[in-house]
Protein backbone atom coordinates (compact mmCIF):
# COMPACT_ATOMS: atom_id res chain seq x y z
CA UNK A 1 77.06 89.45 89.85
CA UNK A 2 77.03 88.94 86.26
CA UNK A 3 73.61 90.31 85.87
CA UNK A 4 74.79 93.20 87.81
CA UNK A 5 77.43 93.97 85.49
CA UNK A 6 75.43 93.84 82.46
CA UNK A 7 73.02 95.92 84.53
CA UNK A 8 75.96 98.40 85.26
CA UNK A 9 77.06 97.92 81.64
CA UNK A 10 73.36 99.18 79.79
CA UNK A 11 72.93 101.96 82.43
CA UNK A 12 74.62 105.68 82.82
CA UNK A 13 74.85 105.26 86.51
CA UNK A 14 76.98 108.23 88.51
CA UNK A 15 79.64 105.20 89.92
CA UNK A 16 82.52 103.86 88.37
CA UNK A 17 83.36 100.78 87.60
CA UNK A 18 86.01 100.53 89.73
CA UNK A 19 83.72 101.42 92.74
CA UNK A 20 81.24 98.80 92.07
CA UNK A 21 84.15 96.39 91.88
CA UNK A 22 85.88 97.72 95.15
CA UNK A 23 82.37 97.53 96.96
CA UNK A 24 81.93 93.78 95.67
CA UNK A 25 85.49 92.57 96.88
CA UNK A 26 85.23 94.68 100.29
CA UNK A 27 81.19 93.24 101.22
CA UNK A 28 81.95 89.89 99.80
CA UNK A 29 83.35 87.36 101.69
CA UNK A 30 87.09 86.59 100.69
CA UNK A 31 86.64 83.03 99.69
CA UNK A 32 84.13 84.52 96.66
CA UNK A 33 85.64 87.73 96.37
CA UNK A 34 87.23 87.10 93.04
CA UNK A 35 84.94 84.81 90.92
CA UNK A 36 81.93 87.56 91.99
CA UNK A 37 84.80 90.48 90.90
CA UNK A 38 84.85 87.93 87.12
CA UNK A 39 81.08 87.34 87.54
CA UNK A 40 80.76 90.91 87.40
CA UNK A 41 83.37 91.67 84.33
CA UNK A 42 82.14 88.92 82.17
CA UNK A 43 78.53 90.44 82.99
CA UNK A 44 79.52 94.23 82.00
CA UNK A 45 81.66 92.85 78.57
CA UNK A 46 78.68 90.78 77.62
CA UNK A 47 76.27 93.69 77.57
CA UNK A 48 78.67 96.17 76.50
């Protein structure tokens, strides 16, 4: 996830953020849904 968000981050890609985050939480199961939801925000800040 992290490498996805600096992916996201470094790309002009036609989904928001809060999309990619949604679609994380909702095909991820709930146990990891929020540390892969941080994964993916400490991912996008670092390449930002």
């Amino acid at each position: 996830m992290v490498l996805l968000g600096a992916l996201f981050a470094g790309a002009a890609l036609p989904v928001s953020v809060d999309h990619i985050k949604a679609a994380i939480v909702a095909n991820t199961k709930k146990a990891f849904a929020e540390i892969n939801a941080k994964a993916f925000d400490l991912g996008f800040q670092a390449a930002a």
